[in-house]
N, C-alpha and C. Protein backbone atom coordinates (compact mmCIF):
# COMPACT_ATOMS: atom_id res chain seq x y z
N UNK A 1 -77.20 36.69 -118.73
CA UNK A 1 -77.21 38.07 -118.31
C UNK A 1 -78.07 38.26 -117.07
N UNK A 2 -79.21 37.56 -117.30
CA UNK A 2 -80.28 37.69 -115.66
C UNK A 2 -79.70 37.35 -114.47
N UNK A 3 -78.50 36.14 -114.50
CA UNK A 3 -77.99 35.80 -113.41
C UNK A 3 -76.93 36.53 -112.97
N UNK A 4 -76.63 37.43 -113.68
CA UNK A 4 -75.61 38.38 -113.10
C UNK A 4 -76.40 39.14 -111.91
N UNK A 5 -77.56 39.91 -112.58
CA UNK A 5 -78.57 41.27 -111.44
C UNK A 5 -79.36 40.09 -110.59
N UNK A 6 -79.60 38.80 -111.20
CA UNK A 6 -80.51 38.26 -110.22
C UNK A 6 -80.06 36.72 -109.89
N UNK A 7 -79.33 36.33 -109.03
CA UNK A 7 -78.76 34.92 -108.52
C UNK A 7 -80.20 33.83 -108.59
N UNK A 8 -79.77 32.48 -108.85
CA UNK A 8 -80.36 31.58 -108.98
C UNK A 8 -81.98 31.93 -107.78
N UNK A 9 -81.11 32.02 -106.66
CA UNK A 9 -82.25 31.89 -105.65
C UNK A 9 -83.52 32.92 -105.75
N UNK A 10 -82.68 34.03 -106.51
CA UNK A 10 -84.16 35.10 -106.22
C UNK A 10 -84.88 35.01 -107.46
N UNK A 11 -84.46 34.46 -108.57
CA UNK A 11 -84.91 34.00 -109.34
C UNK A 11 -86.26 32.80 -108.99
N UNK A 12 -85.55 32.12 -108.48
CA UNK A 12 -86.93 30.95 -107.85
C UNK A 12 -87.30 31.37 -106.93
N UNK A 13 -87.26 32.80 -106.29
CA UNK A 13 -88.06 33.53 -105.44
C UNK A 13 -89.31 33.85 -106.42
N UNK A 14 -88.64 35.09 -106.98
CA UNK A 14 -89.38 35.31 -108.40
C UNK A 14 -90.37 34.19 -109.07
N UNK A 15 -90.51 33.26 -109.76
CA UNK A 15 -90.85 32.21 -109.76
C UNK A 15 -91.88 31.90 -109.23
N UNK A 16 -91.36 31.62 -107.84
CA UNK A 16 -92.63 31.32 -107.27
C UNK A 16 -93.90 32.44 -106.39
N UNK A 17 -92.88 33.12 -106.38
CA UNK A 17 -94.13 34.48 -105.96
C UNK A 17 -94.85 34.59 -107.34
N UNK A 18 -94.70 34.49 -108.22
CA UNK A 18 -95.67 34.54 -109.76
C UNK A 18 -96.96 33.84 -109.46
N UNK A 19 -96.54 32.54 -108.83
CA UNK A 19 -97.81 31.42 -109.22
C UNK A 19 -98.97 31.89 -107.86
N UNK A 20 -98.80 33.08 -106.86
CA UNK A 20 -100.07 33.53 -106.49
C UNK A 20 -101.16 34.29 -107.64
N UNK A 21 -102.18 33.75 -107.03
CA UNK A 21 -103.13 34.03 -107.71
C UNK A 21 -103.86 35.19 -107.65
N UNK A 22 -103.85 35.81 -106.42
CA UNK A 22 -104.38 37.05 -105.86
C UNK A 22 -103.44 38.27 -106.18
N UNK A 23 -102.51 38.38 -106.94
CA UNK A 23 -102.06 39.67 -107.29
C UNK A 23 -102.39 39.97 -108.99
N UNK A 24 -102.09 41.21 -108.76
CA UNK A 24 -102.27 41.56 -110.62
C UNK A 24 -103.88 42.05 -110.80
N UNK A 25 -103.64 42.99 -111.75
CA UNK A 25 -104.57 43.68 -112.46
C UNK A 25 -105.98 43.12 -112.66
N UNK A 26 -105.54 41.74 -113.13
CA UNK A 26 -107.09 41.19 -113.20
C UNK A 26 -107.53 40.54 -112.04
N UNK A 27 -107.33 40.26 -110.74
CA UNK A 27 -107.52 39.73 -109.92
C UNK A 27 -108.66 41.36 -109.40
N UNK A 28 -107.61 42.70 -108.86
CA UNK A 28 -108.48 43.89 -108.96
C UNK A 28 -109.19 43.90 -108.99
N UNK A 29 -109.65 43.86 -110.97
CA UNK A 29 -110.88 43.82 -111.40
C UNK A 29 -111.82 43.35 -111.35
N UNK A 30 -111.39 41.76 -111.40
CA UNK A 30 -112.57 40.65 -110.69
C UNK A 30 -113.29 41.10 -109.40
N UNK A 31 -112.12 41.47 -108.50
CA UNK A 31 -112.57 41.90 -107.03
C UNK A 31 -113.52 42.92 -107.00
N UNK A 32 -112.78 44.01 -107.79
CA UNK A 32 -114.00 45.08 -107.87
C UNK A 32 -115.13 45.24 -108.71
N UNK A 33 -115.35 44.26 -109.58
CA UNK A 33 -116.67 43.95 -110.11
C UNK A 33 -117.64 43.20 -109.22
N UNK A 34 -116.84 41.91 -108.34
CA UNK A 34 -117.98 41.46 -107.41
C UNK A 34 -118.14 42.10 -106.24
N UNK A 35 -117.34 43.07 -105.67
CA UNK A 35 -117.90 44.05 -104.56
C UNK A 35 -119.38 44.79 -105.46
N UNK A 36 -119.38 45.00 -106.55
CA UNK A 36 -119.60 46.27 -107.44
C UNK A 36 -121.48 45.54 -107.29
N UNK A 37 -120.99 44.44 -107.73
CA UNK A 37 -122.44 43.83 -108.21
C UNK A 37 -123.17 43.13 -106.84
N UNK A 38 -121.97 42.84 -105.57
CA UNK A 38 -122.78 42.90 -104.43
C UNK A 38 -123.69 43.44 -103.42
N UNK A 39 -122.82 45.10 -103.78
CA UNK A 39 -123.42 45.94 -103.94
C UNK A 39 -125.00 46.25 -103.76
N UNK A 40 -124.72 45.90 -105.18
CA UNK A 40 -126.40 46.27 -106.27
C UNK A 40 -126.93 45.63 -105.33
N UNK A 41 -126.93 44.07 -105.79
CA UNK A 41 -127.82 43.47 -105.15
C UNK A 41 -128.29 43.46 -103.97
N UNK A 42 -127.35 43.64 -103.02
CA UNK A 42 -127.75 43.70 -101.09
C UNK A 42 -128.42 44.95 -100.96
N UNK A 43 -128.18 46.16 -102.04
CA UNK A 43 -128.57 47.50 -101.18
C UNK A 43 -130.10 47.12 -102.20
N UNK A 44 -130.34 46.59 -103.36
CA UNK A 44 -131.86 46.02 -104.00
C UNK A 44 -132.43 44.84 -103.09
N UNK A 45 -132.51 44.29 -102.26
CA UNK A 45 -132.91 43.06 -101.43
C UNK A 45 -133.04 44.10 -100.16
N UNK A 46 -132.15 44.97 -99.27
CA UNK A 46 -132.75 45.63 -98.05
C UNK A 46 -133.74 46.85 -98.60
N UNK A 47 -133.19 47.34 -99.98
CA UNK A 47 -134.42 48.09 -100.33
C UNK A 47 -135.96 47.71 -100.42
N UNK A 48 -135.88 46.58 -101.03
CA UNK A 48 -137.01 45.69 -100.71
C UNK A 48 -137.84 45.36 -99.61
N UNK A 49 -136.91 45.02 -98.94
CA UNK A 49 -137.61 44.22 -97.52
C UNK A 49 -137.79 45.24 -96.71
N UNK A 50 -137.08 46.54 -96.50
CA UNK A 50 -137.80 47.91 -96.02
C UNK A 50 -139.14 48.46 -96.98
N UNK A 51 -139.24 48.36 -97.93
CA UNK A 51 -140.98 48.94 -98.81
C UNK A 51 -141.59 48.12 -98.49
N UNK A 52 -141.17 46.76 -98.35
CA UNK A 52 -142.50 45.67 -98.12
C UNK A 52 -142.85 45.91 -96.91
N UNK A 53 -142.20 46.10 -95.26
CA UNK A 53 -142.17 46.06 -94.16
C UNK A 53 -142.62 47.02 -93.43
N UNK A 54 -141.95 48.12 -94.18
CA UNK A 54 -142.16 49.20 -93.32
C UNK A 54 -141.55 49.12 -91.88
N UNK A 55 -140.35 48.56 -91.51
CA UNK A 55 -140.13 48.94 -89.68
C UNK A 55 -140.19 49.53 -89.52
N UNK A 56 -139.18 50.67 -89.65
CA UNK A 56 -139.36 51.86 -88.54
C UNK A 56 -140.17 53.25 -89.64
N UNK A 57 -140.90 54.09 -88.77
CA UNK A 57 -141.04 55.44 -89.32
C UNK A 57 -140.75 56.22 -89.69
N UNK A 58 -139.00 56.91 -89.05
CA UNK A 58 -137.60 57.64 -89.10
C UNK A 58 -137.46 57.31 -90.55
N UNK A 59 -137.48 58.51 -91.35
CA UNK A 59 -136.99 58.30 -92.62
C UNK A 59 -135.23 58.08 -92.08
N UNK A 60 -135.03 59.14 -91.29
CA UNK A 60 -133.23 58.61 -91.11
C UNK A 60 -132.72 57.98 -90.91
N UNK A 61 -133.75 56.65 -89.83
CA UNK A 61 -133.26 55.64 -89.35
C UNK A 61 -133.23 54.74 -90.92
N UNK A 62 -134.20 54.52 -91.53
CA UNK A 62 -134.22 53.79 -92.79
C UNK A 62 -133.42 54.43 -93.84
N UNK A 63 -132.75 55.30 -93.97
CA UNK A 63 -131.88 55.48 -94.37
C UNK A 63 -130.59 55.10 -94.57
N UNK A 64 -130.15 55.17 -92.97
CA UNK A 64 -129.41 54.33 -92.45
C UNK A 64 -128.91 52.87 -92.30
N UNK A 65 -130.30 52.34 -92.77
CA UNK A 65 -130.13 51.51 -92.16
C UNK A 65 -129.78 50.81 -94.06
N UNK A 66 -130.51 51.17 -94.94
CA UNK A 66 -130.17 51.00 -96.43
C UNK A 66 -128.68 51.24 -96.67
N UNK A 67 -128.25 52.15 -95.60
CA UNK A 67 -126.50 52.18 -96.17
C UNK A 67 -125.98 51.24 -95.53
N UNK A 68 -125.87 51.04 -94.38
CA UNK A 68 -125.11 49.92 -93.25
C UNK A 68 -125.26 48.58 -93.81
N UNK A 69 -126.82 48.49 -93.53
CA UNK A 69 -126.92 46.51 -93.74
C UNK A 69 -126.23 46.04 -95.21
N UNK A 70 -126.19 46.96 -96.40
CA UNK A 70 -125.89 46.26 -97.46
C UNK A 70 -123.82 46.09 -97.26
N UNK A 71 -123.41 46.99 -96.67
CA UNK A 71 -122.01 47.15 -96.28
C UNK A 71 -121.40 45.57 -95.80
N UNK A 72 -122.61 45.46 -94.44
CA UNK A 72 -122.56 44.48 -93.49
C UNK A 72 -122.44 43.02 -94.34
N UNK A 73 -123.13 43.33 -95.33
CA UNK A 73 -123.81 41.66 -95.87
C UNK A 73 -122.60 41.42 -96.88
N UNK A 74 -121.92 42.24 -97.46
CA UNK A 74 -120.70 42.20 -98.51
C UNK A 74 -119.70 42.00 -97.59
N UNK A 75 -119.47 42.21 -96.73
CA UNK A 75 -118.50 42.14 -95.16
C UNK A 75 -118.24 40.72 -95.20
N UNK A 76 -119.64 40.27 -94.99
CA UNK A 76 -120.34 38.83 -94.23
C UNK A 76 -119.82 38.03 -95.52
N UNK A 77 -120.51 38.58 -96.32
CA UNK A 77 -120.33 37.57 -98.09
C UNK A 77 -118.81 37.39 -98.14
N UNK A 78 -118.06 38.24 -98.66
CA UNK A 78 -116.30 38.09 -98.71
C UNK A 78 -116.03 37.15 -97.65
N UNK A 79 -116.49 37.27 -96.53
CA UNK A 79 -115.24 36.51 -95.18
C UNK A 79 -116.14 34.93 -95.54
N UNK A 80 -117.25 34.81 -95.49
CA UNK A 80 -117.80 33.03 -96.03
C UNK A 80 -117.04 32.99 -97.36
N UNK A 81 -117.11 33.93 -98.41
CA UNK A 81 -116.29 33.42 -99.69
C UNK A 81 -114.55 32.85 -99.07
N UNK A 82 -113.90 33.75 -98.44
CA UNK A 82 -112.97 33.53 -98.44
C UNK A 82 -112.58 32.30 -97.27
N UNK A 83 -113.04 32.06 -96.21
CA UNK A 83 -113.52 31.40 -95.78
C UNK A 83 -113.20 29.98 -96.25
N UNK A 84 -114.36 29.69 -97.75
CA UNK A 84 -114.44 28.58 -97.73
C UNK A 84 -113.25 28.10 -98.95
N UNK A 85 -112.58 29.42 -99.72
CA UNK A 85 -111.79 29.34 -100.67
C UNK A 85 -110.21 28.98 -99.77
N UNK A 86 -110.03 29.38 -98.83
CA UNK A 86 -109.05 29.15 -98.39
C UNK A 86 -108.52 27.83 -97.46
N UNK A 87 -109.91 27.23 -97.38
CA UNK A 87 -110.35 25.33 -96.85
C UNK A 87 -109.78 24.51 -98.16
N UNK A 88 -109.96 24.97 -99.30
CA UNK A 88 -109.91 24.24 -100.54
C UNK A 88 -108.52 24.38 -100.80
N UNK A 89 -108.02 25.59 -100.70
CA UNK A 89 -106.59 25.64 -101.39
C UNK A 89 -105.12 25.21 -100.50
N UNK A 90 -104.45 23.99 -101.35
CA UNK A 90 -103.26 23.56 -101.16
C UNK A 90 -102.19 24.15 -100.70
N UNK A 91 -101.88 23.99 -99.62
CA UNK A 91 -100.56 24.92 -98.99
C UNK A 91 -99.37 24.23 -99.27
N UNK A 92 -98.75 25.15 -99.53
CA UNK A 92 -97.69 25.16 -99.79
C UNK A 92 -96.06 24.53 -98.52
């Protein structure tokens, strides 16, 4: 009955578009848990190193600068993750 709505070929289209790994629900989730928890951590590490430091005086500038750099460093983090995940994986 499948090969009636769907011919051999799109079938092993089908098929093989399955075996990516980066689609689907749990891939999402994964993704948006480690943005989530990179997050934490980068905007807790520049929070840090601004109380210990003190650079600038500008509460706005340090403000600022607590929203940007942690953005920057999850930016930076993803493109080395992906980066080095995409050296490893077998092409097709």
């Amino acid at each position: 009955m499948t090969e009636y709505f769907f011919p051999a070929r799109t079938m092993a289209w089908i098929r093989k578009r399955r075996k990516s790994k980066r689609t689907g629900f749990k891939f999402i989730l994964i993704q948006g848990l480690l943005i989530a928890g990179l997050l934490l951590l980068n905007g807790t590490l520049v929070r840090a190193f601004i109380l210990a430091n003190q650079p600038v005086l500008d509460i706005r500038i340090s403000q600022a600068i607590q929203f940007i750099v942690p953005l920057l460093m999850i930016f930076a983090q993803l493109w080395i993750y992906d980066f080095l995940t995409s050296t490893t994986v077998d092409q097709d």
